[in-house]
C-alpha atoms as a PDB file:
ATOM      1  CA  UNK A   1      28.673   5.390  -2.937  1.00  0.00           C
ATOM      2  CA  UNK A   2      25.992   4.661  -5.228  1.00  0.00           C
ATOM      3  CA  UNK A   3      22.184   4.106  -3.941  1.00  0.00           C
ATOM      4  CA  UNK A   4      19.360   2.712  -5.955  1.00  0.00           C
ATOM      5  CA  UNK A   5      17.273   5.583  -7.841  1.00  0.00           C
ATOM      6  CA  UNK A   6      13.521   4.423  -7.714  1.00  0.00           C
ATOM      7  CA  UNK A   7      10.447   6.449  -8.796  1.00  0.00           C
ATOM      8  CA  UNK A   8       6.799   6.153  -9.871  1.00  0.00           C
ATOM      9  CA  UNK A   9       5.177   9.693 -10.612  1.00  0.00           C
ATOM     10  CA  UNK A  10       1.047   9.748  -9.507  1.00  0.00           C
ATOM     11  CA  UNK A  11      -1.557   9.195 -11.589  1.00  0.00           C
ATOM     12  CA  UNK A  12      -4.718  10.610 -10.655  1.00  0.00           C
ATOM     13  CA  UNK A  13      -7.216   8.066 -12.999  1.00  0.00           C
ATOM     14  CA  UNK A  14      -6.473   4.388 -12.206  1.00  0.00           C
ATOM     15  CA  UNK A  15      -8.215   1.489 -14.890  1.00  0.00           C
ATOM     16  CA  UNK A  16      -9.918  -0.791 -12.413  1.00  0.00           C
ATOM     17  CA  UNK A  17     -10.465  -3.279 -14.649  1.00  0.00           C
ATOM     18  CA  UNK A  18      -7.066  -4.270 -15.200  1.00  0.00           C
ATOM     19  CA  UNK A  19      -6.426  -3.161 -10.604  1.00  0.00           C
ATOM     20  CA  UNK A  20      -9.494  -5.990 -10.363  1.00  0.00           C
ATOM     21  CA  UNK A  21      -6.970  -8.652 -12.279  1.00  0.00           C
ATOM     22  CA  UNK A  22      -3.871  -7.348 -11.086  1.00  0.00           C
ATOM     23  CA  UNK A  23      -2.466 -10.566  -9.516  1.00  0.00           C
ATOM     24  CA  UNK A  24      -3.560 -12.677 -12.360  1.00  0.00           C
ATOM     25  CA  UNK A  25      -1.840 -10.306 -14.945  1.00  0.00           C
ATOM     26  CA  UNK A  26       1.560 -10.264 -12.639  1.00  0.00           C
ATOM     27  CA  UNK A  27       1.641 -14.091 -12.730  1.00  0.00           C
ATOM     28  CA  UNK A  28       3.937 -14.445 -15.264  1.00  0.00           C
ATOM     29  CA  UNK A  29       6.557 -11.431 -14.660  1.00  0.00           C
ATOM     30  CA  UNK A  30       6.413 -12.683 -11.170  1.00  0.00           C
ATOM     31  CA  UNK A  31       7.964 -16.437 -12.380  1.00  0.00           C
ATOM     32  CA  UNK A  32      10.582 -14.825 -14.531  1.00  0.00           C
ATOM     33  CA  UNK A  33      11.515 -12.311 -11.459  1.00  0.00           C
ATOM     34  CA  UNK A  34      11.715 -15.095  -9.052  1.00  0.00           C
ATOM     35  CA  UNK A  35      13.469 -17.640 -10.913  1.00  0.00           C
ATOM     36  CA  UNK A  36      16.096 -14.976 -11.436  1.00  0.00           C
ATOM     37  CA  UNK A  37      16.447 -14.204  -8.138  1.00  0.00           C
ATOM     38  CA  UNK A  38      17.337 -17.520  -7.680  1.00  0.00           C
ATOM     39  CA  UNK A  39      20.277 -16.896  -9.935  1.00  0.00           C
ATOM     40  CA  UNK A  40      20.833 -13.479  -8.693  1.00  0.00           C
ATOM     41  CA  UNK A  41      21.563 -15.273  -4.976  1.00  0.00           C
ATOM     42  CA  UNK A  42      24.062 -17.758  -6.520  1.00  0.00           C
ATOM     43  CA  UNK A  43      25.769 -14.734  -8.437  1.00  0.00           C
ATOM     44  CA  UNK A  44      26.016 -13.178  -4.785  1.00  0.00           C
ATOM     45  CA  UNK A  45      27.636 -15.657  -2.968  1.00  0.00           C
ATOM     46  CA  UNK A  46      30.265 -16.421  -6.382  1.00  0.00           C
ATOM     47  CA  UNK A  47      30.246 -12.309  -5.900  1.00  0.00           C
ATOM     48  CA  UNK A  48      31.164 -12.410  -2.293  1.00  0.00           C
ATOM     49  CA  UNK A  49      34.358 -14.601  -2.437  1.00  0.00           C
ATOM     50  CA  UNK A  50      35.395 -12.334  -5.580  1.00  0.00           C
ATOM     51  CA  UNK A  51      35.089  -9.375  -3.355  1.00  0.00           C
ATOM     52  CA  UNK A  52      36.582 -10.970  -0.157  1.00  0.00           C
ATOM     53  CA  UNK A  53      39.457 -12.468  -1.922  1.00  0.00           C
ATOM     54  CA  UNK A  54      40.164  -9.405  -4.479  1.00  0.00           C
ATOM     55  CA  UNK A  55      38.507  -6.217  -2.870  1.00  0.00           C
ATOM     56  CA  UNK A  56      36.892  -5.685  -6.258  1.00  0.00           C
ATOM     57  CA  UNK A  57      33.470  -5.953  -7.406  1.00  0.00           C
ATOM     58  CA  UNK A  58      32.833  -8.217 -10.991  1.00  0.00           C
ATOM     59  CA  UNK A  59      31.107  -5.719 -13.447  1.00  0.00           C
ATOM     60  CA  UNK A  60      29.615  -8.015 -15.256  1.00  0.00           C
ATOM     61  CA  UNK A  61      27.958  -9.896 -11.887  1.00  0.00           C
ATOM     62  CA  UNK A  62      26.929  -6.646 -10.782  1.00  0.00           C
ATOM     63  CA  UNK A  63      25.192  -5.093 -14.178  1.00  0.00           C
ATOM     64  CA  UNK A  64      23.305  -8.893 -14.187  1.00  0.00           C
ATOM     65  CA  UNK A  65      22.346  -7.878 -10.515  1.00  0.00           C
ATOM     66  CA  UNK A  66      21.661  -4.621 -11.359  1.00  0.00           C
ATOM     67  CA  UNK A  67      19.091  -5.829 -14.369  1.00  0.00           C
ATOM     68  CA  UNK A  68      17.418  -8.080 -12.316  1.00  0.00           C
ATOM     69  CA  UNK A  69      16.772  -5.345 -10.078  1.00  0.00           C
ATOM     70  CA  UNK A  70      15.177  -3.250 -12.400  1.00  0.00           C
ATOM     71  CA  UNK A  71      12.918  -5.762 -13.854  1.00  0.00           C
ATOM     72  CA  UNK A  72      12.378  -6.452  -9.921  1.00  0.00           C
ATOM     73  CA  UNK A  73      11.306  -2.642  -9.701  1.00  0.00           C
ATOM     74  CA  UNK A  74       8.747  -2.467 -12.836  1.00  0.00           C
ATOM     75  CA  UNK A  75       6.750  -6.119 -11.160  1.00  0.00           C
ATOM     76  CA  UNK A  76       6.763  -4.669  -7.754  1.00  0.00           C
ATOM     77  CA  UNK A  77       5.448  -1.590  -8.598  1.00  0.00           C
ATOM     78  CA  UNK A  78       3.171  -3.181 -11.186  1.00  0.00           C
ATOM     79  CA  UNK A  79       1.922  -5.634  -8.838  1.00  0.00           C
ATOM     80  CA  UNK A  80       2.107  -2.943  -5.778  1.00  0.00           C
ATOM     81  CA  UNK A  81      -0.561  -1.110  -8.027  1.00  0.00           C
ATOM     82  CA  UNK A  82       1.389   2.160  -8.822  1.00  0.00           C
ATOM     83  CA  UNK A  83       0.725   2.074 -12.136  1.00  0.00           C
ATOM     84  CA  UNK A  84      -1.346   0.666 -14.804  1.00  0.00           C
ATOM     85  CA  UNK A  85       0.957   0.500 -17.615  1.00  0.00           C
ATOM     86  CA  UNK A  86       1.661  -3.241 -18.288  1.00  0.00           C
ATOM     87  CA  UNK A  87       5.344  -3.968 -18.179  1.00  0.00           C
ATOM     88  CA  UNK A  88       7.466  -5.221 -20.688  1.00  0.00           C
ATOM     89  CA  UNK A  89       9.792  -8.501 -20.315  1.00  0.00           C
ATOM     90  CA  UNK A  90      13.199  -8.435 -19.383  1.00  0.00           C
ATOM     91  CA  UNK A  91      13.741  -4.654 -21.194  1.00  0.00           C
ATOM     92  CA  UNK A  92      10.897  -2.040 -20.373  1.00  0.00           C
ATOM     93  CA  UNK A  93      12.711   0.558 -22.412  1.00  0.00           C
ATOM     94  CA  UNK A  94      10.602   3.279 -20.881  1.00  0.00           C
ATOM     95  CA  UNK A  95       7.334   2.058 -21.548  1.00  0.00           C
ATOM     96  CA  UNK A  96       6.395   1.425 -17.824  1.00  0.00           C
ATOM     97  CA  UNK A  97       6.584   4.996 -15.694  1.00  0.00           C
ATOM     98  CA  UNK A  98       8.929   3.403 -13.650  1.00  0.00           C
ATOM     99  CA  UNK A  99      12.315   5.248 -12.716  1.00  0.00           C
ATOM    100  CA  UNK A 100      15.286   3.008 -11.655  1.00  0.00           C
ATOM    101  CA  UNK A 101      18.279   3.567 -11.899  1.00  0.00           C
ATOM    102  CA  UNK A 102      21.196   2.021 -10.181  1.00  0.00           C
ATOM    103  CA  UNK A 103      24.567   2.921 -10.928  1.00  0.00           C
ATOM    104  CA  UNK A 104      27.440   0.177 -10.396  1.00  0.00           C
ATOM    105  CA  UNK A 105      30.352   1.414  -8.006  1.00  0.00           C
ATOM    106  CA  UNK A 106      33.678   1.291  -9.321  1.00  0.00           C
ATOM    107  CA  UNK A 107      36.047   1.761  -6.354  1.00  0.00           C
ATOM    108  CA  UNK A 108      37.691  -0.881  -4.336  1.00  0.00           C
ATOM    109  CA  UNK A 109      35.207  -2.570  -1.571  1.00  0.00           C
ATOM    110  CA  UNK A 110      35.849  -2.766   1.831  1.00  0.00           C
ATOM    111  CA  UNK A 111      36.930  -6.784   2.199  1.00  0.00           C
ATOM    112  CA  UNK A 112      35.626  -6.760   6.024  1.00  0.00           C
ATOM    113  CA  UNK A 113      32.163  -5.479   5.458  1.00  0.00           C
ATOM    114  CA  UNK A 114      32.003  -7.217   2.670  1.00  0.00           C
ATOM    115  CA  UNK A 115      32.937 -10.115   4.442  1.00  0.00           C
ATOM    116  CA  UNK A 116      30.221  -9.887   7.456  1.00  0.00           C
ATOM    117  CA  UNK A 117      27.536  -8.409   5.137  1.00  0.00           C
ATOM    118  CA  UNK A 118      25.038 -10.999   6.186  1.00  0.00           C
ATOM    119  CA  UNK A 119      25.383  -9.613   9.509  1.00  0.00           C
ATOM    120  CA  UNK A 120      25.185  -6.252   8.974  1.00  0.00           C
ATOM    121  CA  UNK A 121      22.246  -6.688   6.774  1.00  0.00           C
ATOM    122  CA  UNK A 122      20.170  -8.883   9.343  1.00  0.00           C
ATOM    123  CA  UNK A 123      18.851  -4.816  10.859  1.00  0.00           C
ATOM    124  CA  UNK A 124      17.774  -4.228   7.146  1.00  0.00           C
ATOM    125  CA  UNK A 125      16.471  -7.665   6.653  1.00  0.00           C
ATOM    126  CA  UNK A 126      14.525  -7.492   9.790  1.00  0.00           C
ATOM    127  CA  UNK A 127      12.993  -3.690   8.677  1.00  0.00           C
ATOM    128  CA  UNK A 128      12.506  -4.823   5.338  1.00  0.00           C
ATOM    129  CA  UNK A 129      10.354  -7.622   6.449  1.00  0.00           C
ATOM    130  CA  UNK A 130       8.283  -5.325   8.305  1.00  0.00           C
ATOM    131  CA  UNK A 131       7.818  -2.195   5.390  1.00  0.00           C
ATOM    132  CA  UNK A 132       6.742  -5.496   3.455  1.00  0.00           C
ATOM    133  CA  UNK A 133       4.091  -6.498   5.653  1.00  0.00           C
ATOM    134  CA  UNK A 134       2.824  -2.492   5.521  1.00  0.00           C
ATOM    135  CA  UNK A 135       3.752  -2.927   1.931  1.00  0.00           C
ATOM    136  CA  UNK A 136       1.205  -5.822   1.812  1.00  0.00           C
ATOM    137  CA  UNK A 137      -1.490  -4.042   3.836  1.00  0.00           C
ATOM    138  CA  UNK A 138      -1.267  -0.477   2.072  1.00  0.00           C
ATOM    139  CA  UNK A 139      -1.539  -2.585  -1.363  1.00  0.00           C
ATOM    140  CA  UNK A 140      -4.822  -4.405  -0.317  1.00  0.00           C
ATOM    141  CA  UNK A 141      -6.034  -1.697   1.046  1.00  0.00           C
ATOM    142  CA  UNK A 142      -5.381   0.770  -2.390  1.00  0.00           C
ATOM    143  CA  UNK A 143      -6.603  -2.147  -4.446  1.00  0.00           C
ATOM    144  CA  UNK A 144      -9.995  -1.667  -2.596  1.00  0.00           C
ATOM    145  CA  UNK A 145      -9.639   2.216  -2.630  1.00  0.00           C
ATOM    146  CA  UNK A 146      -9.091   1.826  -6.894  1.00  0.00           C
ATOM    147  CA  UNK A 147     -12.021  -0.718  -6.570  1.00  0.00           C
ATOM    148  CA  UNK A 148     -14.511   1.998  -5.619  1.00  0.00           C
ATOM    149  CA  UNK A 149     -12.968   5.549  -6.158  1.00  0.00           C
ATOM    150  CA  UNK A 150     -10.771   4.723  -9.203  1.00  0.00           C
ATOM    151  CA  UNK A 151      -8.017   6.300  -7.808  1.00  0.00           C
ATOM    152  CA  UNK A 152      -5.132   5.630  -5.382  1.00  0.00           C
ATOM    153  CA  UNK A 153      -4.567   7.932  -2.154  1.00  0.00           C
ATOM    154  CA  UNK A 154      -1.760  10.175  -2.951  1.00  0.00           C
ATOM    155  CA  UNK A 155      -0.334   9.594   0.571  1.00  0.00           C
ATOM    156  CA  UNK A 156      -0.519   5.946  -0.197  1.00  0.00           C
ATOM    157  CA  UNK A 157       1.071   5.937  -3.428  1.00  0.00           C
ATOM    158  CA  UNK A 158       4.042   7.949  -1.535  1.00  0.00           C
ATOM    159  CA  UNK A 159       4.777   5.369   0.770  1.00  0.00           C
ATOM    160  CA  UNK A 160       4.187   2.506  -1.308  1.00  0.00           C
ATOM    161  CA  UNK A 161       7.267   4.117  -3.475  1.00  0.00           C
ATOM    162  CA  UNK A 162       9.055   5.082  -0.571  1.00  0.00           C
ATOM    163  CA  UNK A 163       8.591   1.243   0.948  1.00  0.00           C
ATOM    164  CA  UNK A 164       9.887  -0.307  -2.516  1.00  0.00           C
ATOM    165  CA  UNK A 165      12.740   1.942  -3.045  1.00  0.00           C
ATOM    166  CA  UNK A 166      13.984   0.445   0.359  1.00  0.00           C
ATOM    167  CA  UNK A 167      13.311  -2.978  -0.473  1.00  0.00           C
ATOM    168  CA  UNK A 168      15.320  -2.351  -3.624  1.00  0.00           C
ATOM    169  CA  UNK A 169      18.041  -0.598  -1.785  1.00  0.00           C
ATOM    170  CA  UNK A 170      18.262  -3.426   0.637  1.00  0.00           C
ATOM    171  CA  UNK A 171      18.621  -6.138  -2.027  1.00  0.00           C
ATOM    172  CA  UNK A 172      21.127  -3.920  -3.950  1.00  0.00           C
ATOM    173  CA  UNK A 173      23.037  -3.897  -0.373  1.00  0.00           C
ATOM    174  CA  UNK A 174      22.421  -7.912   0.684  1.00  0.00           C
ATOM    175  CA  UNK A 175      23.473  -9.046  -3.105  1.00  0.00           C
ATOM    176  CA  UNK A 176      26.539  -6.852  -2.685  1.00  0.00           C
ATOM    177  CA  UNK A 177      25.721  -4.414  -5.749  1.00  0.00           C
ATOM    178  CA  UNK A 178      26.675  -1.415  -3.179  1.00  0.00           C
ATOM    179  CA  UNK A 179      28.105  -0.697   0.198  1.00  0.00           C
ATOM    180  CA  UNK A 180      25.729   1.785   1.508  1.00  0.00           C
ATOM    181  CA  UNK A 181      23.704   0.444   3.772  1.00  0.00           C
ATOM    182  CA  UNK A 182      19.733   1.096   2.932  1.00  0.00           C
ATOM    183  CA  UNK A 183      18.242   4.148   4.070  1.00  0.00           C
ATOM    184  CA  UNK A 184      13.984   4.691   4.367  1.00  0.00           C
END
């Protein structure tokens, strides 16, 4: 079973000149991320019958899944304040410290999961919601702390990459990109 890979290292000196203008900054990368998670959603559901009907996952739905959750990863954790480095469009090619990685599984999908995933996922959907709210709060909060100290709490940082690597893992399980169920 494969599992989205997610990780930010720390960095001790934050520039809180670009952490004051963060949202402005993110503006654009957040248009591009959300109109194509409007496509990503219609690639789901065209991805769900071919998995119901076949028991096999489309390769080339998943890898345009799978892309859109990487960009996905570099804007949250840009805009979550975990780094400074200003992302690239579309392909990053390492610039960003960001490390995703999300490897497409191969074997035959279980049709009857597959088929009820919506269900299954409303637990995740319903934790999600809440690690985004702390998401939210913890984010403020740092922006603040980078405001004043010029520097982001490592124990903040921590969950803020623990709390996106689930979000990630819970959109790679609701768009149907794996079958193991998110884990905090």
């Amino acid at each position: 079973m494969a599992q989205v890979q997610f990780d930010v290292p720390y960095s001790e000196t934050r520039n809180r000149g670009t952490v004051a203008i963060r949202l402005i900054l993110a503006i654009p990368h957040m248009i591009i991320v959300a109109v194509w998670a409007y496509a990503v959603e219609v690639v789901a559901v065209v991805q769900w019958f071919i998995q119901v009907f076949t028991g096999k996952r489309n390769k080339g739905l998943s890898d345009f899944t799978v892309n859109w959750l990487n960009e996905a990863a570099r804007v949250y954790g840009y805009l979550g304040l975990l780094f400074d480095e200003y992302p690239e469009f579309v392909n990053d090619e390492g610039k960003t410290p960001v490390r995703f990685s999300m490897p497409v599984e191969e074997e035959p999908v279980n049709r009857l999961t597959v088929g009820l995933r919506i269900i299954w996922a409303i637990p995740a959907l319903v934790i999600a919601w809440a690690i985004g709210i702390a998401i939210f709060v913890v984010t403020l909060l740092g922006w603040f702390a980078i405001l004043v100290t010029g520097k982001l709490p490592p124990g903040w940082h921590s969950f803020l990459v623990k709390a996106h690597k689930y979000v990630l893992q819970e959109y790679a399980y609701l768009y149907l990109v794996t079958d193991e169920y998110p884990k905090y």
